[in-house]
C-alpha atoms as a PDB file:
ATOM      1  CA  UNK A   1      -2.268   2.542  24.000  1.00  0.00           C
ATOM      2  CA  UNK A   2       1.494   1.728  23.521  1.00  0.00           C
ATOM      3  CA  UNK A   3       3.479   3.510  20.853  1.00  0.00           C
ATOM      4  CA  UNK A   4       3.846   0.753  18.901  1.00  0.00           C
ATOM      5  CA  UNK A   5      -0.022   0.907  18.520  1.00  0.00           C
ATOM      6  CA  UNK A   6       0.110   4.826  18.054  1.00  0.00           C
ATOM      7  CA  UNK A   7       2.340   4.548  15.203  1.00  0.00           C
ATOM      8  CA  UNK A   8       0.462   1.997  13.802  1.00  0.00           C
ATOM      9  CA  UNK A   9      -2.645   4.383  14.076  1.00  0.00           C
ATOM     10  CA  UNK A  10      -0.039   7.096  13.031  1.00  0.00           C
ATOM     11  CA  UNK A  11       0.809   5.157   9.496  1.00  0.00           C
ATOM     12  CA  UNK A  12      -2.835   3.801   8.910  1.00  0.00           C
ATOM     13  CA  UNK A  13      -4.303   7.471   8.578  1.00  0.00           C
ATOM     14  CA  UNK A  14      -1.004   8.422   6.349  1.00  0.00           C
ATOM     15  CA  UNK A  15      -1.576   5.653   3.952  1.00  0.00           C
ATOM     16  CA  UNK A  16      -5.720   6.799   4.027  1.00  0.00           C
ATOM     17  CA  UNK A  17      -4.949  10.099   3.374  1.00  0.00           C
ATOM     18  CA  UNK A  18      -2.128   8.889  -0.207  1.00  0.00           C
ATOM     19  CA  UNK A  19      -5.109   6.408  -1.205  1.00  0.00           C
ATOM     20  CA  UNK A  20      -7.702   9.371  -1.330  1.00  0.00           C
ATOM     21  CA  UNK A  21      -5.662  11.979  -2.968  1.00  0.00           C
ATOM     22  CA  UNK A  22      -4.662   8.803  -5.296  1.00  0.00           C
ATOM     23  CA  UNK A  23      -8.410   7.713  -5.698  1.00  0.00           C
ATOM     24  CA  UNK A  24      -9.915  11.775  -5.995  1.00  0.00           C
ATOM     25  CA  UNK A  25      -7.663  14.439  -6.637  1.00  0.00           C
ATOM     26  CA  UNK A  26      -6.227  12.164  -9.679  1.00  0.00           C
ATOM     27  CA  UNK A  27      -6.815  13.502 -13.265  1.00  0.00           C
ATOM     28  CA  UNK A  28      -9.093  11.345 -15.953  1.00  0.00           C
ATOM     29  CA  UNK A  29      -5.828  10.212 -17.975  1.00  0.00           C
ATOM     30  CA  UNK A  30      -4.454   7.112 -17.987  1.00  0.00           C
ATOM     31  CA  UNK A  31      -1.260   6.975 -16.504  1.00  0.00           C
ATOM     32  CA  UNK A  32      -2.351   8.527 -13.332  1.00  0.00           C
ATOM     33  CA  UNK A  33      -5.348   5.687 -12.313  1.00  0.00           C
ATOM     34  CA  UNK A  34      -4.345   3.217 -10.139  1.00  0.00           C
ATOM     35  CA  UNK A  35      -3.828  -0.623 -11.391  1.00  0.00           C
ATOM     36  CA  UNK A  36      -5.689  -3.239 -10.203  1.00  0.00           C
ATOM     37  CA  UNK A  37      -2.041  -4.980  -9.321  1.00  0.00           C
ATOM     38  CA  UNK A  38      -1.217  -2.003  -7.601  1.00  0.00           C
ATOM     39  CA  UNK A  39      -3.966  -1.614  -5.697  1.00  0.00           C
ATOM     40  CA  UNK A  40      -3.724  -5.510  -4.526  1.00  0.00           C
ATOM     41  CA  UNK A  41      -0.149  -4.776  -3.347  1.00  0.00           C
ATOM     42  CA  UNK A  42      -1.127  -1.300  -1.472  1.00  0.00           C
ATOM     43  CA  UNK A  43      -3.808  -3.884   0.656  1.00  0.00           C
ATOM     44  CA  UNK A  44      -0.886  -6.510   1.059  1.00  0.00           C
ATOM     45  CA  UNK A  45       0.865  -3.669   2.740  1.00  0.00           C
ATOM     46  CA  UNK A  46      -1.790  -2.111   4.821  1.00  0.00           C
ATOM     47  CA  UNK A  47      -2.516  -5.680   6.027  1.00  0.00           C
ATOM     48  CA  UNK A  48       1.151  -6.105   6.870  1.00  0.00           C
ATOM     49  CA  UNK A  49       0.671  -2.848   8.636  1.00  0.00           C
ATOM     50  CA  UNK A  50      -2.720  -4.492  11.006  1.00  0.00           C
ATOM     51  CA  UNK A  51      -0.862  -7.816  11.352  1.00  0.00           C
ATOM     52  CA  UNK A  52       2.568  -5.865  12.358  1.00  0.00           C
ATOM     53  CA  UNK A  53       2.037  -7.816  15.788  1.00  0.00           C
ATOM     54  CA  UNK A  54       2.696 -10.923  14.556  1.00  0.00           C
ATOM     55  CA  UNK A  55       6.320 -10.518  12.990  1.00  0.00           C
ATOM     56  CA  UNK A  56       6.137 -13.247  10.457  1.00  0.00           C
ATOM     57  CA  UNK A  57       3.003 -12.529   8.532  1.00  0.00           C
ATOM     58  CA  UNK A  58       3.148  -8.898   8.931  1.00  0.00           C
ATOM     59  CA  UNK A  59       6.076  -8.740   7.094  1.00  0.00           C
ATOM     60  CA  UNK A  60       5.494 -11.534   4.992  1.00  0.00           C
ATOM     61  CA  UNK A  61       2.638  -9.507   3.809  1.00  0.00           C
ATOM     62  CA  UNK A  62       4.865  -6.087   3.383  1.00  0.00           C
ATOM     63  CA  UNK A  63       7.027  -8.597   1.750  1.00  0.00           C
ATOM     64  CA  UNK A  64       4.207  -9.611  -1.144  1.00  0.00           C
ATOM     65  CA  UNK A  65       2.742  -6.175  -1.023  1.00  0.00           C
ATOM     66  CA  UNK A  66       6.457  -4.601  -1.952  1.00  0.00           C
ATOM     67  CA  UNK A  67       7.007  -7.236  -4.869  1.00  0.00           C
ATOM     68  CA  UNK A  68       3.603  -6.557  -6.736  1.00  0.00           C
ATOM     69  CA  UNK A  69       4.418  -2.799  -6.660  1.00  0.00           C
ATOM     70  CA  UNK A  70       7.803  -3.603  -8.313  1.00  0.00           C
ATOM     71  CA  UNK A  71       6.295  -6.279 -10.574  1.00  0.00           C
ATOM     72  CA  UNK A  72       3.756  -3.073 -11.747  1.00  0.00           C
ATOM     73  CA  UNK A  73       6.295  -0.849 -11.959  1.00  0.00           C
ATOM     74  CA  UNK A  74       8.082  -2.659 -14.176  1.00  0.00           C
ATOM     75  CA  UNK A  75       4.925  -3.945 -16.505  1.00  0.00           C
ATOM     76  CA  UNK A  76       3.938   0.460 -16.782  1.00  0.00           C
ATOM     77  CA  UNK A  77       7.542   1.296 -17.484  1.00  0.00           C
ATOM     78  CA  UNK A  78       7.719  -1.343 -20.457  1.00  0.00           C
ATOM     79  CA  UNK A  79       4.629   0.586 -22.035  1.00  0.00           C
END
């Protein structure tokens, strides 16, 4: 395995290991549950992140995956 392909491996299990303390350690209240739009952009991402070969789509999908997060971010912060 090359190291682009270990730190591939390297950011997959980092990104695992935020979306289970995100999905179980998280408290029952509101602001702390994940959105549905945020969820969709943290798969954009992680796709970006398997698809990283390919230039264009992987970052085309980092690309997407970036803008929903801001697009949530800015729909929680006008609650």
């Amino acid at each position: 395995m090359d190291i682009s392909g270990i730190s591939i491996l390297i950011s997959l299990v980092v990104l695992a290991v935020v979306a289970a303390l995100v999905f179980f350690v998280r408290k029952d209240r509101a602001e702390n549950r994940l959105s549905p739009l945020a969820g969709l952009a943290f798969g954009f991402i992680l796709a970006g992140i398997l698809f990283g070969q390919e230039r264009l789509l992987g970052y085309a999908l980092m690309g997407i995956g970036v803008t929903l997060a801001v697009v949530d971010m800015l729909r929680r912060s006008r609650r």
